[in-house]
N, C-alpha and C. Protein backbone atom coordinates (compact mmCIF):
# COMPACT_ATOMS: atom_id res chain seq x y z
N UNK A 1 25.05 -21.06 5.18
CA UNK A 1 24.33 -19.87 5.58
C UNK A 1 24.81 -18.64 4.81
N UNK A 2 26.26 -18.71 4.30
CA UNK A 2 26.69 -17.46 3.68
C UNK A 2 26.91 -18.13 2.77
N UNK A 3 25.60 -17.94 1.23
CA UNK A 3 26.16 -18.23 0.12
C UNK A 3 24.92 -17.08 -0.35
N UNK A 4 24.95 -16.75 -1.83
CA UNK A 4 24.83 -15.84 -2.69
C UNK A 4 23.52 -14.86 -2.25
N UNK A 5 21.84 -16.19 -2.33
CA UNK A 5 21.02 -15.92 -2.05
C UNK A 5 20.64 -15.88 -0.58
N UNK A 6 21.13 -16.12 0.58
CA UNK A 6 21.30 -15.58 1.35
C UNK A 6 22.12 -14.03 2.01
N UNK A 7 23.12 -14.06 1.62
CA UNK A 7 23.58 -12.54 1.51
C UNK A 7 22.71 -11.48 0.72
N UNK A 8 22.07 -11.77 -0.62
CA UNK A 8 20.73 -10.94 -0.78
C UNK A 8 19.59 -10.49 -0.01
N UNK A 9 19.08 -11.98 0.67
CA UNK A 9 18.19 -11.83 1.66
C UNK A 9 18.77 -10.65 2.59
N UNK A 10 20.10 -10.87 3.13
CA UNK A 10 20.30 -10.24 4.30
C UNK A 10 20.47 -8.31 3.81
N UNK A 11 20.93 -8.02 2.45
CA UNK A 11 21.05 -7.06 1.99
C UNK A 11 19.88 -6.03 2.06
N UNK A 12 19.07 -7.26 1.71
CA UNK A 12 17.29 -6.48 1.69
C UNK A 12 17.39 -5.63 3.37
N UNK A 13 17.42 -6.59 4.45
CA UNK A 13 17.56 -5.68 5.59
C UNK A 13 18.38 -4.86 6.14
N UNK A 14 19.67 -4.63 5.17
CA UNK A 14 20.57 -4.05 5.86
C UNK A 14 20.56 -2.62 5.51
N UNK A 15 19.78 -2.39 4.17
CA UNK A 15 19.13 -1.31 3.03
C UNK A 15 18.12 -0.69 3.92
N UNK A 16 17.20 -1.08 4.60
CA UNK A 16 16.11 -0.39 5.57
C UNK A 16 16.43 0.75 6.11
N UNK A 17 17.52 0.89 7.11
CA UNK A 17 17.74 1.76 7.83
C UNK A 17 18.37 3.02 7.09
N UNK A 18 18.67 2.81 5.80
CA UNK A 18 19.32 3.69 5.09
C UNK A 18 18.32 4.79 4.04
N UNK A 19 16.97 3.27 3.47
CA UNK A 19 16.06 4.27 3.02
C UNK A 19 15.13 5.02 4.26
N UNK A 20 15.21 4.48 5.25
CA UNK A 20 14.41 4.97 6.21
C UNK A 20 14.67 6.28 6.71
N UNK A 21 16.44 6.30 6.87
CA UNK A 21 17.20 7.73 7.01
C UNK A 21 16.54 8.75 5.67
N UNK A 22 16.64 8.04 4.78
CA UNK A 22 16.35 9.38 3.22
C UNK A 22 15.13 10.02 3.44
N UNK A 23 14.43 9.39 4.68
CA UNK A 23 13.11 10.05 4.37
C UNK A 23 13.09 11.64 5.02
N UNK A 24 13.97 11.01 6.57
CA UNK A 24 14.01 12.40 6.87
C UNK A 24 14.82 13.76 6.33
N UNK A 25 15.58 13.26 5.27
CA UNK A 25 15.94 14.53 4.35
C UNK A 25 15.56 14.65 3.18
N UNK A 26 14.05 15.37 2.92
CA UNK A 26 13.43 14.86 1.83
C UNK A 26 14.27 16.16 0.67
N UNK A 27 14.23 15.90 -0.20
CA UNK A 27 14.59 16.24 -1.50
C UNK A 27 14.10 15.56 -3.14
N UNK A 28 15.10 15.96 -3.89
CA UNK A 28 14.51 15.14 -5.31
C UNK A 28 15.63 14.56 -5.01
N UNK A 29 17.17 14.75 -4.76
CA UNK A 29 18.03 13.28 -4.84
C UNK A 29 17.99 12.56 -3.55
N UNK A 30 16.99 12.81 -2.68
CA UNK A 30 16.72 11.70 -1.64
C UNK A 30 15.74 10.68 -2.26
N UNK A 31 15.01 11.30 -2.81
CA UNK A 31 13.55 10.91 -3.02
C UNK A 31 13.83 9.99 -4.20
N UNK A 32 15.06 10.13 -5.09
CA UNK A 32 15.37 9.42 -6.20
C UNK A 32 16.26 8.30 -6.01
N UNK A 33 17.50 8.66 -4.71
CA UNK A 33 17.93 7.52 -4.46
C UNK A 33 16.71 6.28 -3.24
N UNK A 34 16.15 7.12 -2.82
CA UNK A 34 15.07 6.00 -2.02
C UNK A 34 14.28 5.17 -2.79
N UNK A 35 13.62 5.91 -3.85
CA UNK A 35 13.50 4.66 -4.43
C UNK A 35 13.76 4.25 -5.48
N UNK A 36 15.44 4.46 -5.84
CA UNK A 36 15.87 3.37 -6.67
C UNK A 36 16.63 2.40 -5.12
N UNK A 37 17.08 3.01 -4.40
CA UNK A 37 17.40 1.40 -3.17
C UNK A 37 15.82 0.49 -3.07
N UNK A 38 15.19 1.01 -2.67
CA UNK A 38 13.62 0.22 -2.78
C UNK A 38 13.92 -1.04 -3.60
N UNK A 39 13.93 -0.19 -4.80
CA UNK A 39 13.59 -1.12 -6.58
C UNK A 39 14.57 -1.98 -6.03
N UNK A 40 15.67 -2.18 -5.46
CA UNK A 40 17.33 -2.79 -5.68
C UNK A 40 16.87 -3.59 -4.65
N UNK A 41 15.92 -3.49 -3.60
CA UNK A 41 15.86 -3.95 -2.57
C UNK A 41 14.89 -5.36 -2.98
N UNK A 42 14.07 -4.73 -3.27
CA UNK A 42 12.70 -5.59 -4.01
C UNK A 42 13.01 -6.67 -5.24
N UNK A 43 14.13 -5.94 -5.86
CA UNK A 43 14.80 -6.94 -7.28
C UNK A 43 15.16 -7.98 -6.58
N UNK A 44 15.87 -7.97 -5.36
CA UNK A 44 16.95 -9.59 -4.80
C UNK A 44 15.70 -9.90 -4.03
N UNK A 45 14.43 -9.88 -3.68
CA UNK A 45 13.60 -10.62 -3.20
C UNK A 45 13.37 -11.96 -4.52
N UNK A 46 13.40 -11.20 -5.88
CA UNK A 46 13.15 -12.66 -6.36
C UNK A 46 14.32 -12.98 -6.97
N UNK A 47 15.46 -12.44 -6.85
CA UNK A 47 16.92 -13.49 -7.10
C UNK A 47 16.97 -14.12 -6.05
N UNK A 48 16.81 -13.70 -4.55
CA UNK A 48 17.27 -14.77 -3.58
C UNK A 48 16.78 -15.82 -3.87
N UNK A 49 15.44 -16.24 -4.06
CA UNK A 49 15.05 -17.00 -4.19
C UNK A 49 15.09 -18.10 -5.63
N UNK A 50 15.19 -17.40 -6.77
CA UNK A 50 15.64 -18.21 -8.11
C UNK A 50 17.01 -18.35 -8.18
N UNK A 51 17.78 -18.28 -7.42
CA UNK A 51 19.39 -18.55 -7.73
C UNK A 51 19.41 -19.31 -6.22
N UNK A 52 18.44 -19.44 -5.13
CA UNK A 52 19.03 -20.69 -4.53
C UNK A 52 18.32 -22.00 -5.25
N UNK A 53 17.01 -21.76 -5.89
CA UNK A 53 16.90 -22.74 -6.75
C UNK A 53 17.62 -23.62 -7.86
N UNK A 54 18.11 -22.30 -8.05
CA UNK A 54 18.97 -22.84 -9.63
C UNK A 54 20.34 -23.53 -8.70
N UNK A 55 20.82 -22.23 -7.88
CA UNK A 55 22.30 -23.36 -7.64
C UNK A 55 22.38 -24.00 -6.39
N UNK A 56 20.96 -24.60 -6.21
CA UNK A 56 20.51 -25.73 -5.03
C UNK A 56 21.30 -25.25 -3.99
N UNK A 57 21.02 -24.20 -3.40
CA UNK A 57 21.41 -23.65 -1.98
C UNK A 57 20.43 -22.95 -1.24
N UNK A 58 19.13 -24.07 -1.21
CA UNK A 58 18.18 -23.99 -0.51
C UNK A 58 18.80 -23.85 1.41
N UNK A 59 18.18 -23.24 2.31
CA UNK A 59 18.41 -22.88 3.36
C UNK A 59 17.71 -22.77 4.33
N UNK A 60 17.25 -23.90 5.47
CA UNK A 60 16.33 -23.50 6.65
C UNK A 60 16.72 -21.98 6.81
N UNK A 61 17.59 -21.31 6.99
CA UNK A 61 17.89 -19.92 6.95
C UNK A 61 17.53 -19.06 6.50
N UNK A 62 17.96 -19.40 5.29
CA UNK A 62 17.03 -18.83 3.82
C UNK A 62 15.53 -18.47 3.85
N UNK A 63 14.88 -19.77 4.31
CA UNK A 63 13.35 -19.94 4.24
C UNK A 63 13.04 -19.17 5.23
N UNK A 64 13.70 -19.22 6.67
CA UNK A 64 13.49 -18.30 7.68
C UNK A 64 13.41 -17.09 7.67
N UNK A 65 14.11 -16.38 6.54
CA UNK A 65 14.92 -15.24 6.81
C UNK A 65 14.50 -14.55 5.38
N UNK A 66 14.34 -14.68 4.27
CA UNK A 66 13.50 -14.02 3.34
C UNK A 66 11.76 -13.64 3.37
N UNK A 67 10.78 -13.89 4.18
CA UNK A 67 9.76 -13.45 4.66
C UNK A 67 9.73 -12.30 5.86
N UNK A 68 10.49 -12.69 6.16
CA UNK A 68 11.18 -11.32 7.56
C UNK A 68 11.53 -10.53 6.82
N UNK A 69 12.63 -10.59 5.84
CA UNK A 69 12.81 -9.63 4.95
C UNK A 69 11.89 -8.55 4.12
N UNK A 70 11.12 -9.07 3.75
CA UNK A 70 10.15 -8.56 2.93
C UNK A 70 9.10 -7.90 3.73
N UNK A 71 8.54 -8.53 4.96
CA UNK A 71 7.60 -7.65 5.74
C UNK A 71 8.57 -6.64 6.23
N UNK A 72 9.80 -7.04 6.59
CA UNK A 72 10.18 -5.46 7.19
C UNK A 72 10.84 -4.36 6.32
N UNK A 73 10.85 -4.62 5.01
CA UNK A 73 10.97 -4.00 4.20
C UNK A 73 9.99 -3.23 3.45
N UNK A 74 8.72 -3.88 3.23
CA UNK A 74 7.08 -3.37 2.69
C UNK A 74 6.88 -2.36 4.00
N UNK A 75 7.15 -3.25 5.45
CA UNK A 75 6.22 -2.20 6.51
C UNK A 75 6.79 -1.14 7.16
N UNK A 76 7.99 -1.35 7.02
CA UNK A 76 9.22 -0.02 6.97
C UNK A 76 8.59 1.34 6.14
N UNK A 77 9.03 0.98 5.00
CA UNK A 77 8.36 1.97 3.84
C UNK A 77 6.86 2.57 4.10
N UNK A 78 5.96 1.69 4.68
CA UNK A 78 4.61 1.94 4.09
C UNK A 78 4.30 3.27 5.52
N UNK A 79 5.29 2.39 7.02
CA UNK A 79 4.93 3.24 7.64
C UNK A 79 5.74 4.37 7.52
N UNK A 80 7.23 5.23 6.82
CA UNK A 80 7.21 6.19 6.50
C UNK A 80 6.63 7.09 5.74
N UNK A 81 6.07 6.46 4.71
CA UNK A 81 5.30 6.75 3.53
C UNK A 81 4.28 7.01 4.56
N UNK A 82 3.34 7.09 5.60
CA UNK A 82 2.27 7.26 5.96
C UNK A 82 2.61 8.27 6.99
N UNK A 83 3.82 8.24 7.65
CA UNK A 83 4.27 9.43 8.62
C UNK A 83 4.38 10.68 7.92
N UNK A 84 4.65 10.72 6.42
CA UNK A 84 5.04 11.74 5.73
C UNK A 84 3.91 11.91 5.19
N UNK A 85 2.89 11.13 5.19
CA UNK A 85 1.75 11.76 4.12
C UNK A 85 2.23 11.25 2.73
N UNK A 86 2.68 11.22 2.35
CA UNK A 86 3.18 10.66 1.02
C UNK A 86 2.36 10.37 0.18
N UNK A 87 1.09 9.01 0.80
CA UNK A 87 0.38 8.39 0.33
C UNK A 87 -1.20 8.60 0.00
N UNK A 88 -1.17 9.42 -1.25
CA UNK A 88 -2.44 10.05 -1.47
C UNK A 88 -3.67 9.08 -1.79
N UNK A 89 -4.43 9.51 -1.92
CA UNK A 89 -6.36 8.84 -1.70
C UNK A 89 -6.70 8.29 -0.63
N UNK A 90 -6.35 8.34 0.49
CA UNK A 90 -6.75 7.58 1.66
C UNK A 90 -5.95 6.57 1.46
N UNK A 91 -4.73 6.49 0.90
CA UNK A 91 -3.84 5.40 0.92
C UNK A 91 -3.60 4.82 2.14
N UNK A 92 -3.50 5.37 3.37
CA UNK A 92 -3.54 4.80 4.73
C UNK A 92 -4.10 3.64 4.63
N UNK A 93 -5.57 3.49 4.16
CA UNK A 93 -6.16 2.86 4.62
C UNK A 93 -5.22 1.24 3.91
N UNK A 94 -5.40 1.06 2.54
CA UNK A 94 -4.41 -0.16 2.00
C UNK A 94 -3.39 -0.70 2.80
N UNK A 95 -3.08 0.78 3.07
CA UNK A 95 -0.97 0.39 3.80
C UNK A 95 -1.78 0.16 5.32
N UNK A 96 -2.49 0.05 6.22
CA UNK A 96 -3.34 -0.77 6.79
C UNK A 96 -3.10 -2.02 6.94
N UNK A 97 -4.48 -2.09 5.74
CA UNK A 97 -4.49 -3.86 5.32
C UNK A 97 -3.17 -4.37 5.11
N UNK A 98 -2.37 -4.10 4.72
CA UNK A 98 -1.04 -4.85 3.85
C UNK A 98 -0.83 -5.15 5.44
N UNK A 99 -0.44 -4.38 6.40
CA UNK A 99 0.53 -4.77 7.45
C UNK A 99 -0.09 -4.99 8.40
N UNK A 100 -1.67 -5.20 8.56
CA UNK A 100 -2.49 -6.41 9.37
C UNK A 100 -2.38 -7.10 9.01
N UNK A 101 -2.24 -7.65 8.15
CA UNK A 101 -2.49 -9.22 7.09
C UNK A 101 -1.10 -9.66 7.16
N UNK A 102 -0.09 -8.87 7.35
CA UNK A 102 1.23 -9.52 7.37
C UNK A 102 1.56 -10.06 8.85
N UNK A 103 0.95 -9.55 9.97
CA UNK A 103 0.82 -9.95 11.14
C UNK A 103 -0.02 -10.48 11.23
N UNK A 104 -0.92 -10.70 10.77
CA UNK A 104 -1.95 -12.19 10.72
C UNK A 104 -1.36 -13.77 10.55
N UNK A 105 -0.91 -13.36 9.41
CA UNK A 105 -0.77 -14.54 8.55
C UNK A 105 0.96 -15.11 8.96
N UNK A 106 1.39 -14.22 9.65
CA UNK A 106 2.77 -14.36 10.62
C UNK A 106 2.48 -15.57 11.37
N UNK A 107 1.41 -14.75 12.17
CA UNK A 107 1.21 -15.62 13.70
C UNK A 107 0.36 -16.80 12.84
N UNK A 108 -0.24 -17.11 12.06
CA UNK A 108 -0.57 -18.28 12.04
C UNK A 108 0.24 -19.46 11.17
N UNK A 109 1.39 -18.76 10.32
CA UNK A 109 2.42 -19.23 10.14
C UNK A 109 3.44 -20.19 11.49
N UNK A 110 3.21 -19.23 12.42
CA UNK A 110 4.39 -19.85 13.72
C UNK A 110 3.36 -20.57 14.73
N UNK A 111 2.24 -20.27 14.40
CA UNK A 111 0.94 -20.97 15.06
C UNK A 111 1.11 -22.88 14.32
N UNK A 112 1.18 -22.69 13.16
CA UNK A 112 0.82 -23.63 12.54
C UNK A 112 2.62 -24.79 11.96
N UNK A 113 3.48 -24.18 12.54
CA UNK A 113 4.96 -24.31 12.19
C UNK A 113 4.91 -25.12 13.62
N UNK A 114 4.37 -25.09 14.93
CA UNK A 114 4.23 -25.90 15.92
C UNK A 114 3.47 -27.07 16.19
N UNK A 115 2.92 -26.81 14.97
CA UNK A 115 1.79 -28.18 14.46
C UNK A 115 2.51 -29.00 13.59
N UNK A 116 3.67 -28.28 12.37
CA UNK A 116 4.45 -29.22 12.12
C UNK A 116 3.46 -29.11 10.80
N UNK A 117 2.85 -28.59 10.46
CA UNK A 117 1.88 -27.83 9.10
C UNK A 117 2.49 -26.66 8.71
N UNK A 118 3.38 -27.10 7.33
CA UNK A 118 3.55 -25.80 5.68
C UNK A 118 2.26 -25.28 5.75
N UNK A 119 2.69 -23.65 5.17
CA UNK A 119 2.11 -22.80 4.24
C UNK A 119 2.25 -22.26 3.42
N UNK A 120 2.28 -22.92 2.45
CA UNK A 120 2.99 -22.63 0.98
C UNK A 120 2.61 -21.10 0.79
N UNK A 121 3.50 -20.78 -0.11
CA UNK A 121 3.01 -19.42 -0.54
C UNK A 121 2.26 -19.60 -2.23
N UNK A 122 1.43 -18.71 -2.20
CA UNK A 122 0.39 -18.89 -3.40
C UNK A 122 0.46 -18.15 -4.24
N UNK A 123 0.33 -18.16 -5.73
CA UNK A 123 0.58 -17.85 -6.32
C UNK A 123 -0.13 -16.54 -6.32
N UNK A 124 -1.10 -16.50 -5.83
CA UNK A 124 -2.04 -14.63 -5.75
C UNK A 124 -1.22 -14.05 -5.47
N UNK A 125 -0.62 -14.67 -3.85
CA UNK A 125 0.30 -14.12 -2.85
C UNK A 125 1.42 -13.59 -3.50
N UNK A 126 1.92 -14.32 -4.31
CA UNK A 126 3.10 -13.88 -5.22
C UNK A 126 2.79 -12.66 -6.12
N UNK A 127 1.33 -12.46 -6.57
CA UNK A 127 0.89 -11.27 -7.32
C UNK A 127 1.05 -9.96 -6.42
N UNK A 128 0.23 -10.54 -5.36
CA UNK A 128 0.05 -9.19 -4.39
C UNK A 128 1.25 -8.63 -3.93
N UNK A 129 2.97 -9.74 -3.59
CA UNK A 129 3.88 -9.15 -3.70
C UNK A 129 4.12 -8.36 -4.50
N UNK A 130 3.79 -8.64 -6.15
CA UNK A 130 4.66 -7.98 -6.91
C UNK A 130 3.99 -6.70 -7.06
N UNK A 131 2.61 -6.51 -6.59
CA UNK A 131 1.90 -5.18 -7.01
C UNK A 131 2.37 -4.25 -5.61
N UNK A 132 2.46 -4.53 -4.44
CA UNK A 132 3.29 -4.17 -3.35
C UNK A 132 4.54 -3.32 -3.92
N UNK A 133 5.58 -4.41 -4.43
CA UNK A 133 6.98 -3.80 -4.75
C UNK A 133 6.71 -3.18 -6.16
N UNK A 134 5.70 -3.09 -6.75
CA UNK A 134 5.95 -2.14 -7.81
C UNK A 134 4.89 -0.79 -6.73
N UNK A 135 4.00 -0.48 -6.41
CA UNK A 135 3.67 0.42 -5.80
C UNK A 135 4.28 1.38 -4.91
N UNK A 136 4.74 0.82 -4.35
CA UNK A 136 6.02 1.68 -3.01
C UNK A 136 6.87 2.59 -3.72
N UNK A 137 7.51 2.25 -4.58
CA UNK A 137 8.79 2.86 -5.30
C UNK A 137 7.65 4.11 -6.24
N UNK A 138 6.87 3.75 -7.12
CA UNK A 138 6.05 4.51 -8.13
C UNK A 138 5.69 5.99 -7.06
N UNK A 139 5.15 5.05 -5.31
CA UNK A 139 4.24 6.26 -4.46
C UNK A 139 5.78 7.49 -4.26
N UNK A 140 7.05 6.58 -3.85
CA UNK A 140 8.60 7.85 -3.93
C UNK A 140 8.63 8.20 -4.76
N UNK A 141 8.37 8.06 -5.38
CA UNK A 141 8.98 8.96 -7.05
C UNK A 141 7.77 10.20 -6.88
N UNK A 142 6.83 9.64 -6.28
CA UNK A 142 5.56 10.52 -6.33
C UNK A 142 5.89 11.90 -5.69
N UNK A 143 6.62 11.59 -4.64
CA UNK A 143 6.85 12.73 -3.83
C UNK A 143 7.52 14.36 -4.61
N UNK A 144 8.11 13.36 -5.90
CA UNK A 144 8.64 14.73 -6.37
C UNK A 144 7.49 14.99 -8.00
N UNK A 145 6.85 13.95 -8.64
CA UNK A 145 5.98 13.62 -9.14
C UNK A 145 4.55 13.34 -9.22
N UNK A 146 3.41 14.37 -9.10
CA UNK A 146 2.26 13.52 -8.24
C UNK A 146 1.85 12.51 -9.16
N UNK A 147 1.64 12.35 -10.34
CA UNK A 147 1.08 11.79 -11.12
C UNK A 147 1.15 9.98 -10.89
N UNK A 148 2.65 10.43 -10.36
CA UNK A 148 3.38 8.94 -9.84
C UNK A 148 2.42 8.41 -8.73
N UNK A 149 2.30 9.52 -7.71
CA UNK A 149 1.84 9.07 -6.61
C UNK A 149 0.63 8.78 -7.13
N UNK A 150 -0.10 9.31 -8.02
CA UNK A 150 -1.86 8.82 -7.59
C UNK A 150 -2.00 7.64 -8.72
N UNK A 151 -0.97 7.13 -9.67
CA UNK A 151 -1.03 5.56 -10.18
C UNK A 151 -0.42 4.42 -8.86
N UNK A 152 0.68 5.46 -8.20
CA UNK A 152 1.20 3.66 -6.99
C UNK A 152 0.16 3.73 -6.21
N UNK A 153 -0.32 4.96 -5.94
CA UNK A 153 -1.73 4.44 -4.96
C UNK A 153 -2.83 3.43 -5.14
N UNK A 154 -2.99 3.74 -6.35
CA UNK A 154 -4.34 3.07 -7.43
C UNK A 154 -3.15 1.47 -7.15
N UNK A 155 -2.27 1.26 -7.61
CA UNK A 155 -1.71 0.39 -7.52
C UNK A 155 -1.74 -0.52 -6.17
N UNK A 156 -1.75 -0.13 -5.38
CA UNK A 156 -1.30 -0.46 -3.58
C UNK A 156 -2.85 -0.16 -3.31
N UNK A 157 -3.88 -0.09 -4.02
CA UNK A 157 -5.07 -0.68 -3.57
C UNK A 157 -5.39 -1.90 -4.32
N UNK A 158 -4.67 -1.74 -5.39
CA UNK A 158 -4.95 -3.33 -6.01
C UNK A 158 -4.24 -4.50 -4.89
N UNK A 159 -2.77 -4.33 -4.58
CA UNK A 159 -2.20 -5.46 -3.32
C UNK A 159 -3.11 -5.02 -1.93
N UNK A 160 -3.86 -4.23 -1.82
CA UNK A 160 -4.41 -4.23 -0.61
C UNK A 160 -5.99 -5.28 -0.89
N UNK A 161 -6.66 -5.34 -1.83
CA UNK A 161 -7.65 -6.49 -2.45
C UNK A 161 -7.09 -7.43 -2.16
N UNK A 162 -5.85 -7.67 -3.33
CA UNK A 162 -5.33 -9.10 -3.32
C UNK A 162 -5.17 -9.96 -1.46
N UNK A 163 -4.32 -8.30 -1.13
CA UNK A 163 -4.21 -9.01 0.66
C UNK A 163 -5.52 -9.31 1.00
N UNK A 164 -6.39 -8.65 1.42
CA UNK A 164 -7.86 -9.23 1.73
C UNK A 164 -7.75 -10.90 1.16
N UNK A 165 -7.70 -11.18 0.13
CA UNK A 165 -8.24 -12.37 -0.49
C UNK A 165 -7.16 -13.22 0.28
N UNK A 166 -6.17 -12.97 0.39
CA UNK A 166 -5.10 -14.08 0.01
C UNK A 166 -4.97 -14.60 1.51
N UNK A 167 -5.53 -12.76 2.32
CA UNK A 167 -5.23 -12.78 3.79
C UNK A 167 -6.40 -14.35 4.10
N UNK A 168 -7.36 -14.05 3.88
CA UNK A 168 -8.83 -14.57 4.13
C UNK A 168 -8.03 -16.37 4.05
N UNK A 169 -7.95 -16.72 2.43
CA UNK A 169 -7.41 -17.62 2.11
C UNK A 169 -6.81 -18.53 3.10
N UNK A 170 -5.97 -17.76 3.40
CA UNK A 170 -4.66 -18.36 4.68
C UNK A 170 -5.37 -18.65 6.03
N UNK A 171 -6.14 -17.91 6.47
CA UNK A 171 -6.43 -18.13 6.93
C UNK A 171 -7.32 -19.37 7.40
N UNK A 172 -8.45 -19.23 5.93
CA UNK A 172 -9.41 -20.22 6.09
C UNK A 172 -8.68 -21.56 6.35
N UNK A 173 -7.68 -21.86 5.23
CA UNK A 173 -6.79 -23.39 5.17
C UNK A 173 -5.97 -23.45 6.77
N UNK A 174 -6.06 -22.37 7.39
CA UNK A 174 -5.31 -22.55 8.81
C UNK A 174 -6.47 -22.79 9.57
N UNK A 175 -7.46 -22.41 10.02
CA UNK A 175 -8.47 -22.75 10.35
C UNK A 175 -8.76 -24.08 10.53
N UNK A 176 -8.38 -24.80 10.12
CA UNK A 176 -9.21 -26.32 10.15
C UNK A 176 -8.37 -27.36 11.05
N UNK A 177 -6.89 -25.93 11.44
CA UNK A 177 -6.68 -26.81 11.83
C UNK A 177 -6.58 -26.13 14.04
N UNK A 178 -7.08 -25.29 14.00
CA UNK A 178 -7.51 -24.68 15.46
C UNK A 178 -8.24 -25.20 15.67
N UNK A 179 -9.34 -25.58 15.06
CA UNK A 179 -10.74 -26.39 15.67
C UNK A 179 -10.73 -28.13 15.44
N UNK A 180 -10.30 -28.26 16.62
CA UNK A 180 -10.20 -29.56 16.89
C UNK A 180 -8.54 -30.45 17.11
N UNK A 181 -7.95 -29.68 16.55
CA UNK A 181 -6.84 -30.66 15.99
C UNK A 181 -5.56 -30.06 17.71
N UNK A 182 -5.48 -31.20 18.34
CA UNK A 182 -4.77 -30.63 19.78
C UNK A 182 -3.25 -30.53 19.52
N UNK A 183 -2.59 -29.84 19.97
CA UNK A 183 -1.36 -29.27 19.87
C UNK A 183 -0.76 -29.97 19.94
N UNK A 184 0.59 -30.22 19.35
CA UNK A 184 1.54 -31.60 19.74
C UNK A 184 2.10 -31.45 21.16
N UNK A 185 2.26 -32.75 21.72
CA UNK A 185 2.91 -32.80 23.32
C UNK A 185 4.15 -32.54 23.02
N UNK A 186 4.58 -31.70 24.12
CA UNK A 186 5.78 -30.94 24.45
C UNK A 186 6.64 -32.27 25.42
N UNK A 187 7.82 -32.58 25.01
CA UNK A 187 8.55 -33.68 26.17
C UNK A 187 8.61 -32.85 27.19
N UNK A 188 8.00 -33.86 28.35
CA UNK A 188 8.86 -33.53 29.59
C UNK A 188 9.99 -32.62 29.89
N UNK A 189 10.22 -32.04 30.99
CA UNK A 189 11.83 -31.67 31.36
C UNK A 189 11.72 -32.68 32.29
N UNK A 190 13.16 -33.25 32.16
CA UNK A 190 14.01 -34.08 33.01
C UNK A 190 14.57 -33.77 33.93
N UNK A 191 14.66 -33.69 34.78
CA UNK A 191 15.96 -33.23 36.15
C UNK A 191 17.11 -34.28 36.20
C-alpha cells in the first residue's frame, strides 16, 4: 500500500486543501503558486500510474484510490474557480458537465463493481483528462493573465464535449447491463 505510486496518488489529495486555501488569498504569488501545485498535482496522476506499471506495484488500493484522486482534485478546483468567477465565457456551464459526468459515471462504476463488471477507462477518457488538467492551471494563471483565461476556457469546453461523449459512452456499455441482467445474490446472514 505504501510504495512510490501510491504515495503520489495520496499526494494528489493531500495538495487540495492547500490550493484550495490559495484561493482565498488571491494575489499574483498565490495565483502562481496555485497553479504550479495544480500542474505538480496533475503531473503524478500519470506517474502514479506508469511507474506502478513499470515497477509492477499494481494495487487494489491504487486502482481504488487514483480516480478519487482526480475527481476531487478537477472538482475542488473547478468549484473554486466558479465561486471566484474565475471562469470566463459561461465557463460554469463546462465545469457543470465535467462534475455531473464524474458523478454519473461514479455511481455506475460502483453500480456495476457489484455486478462484478470492469470499466475500463478509454482512451477519449484519457484525452478529456488531459484537456481537463491542462485547462484548470492555464484558467489560474488567467486570474492574473486574461488572455490565459479565455484559451483554458476554450480549452475546458473542449473536455466538457469530450465528457458529453465519453459520459454518454459509459453509460450506454453500462446500460445493457440494468435492463435485464438481476443483481448477484447477497449470502444469507447466519445467526
Amino acid at each position: 500500500m505504501y510504495n512510490l505510486p501510491n504515495i503520489l496518488t495520496i499526494s494528489r489529495i493531500l495538495v487540495i486543501p492547500v490550493i484550495v486555501l490559495l484561493f482565498f488569498f488571491p494575489s499574483p504569488v498565490t495565483t502562481v503558486l496555485c497553479g504550479i501545485l495544480f500542474i505538480a498535482a496533475a503531473v503524478t496522476d500519470y506517474f502514479d500510474g506508469y511507474l506502478a506499471r513499470a515497477m509492477n506495484q499494481l494495487s487494489s488500493f491504487g486502482r481504488f484510490l487514483d480516480p478519487i484522486a482526480d475527481k476531487l482534485l478537477v472538482s475542488s478546483v473547478l468549484f473554486m474557480l466558479a465561486a471566484t468567477m474565475d471562469i470566463p465565457f459561461l465557463g460554469i456551464i463546462p465545469a457543470l458537465i465535467i462534475l455531473c459526468r464524474e458523478i454519473i459515471v461514479s455511481g455506475l462504476r460502483e453500480y456495476l463493481a457489484e455486478l462484478q463488471v470492469g470499466m475500463p477507462v478509454t482512451r477519449l477518457a484519457k484525452w478529456k483528462t488531459g484537456f481537463q488538467m491542462t485547462a484548470i492551471p492555464i484558467i489560474i494563471f488567467g486570474k492574473e493573465l486574461w488572455f490565459f483565461a479565455d484559451f483554458g476556457s476554450a480549452l475546458l469546453w473542449v473536455a466538457a464535449i469530450l465528457t458529453l461523449i465519453t459520459g454518454y459512452d459509459y453509460l450506454r456499455a453500462g446500460m445493457k447491463y440494468m435492463d435485464g441482467v438481476p443483481a448477484p445474490k447477497k449470502p444469507a446472514n447466519k445467526k
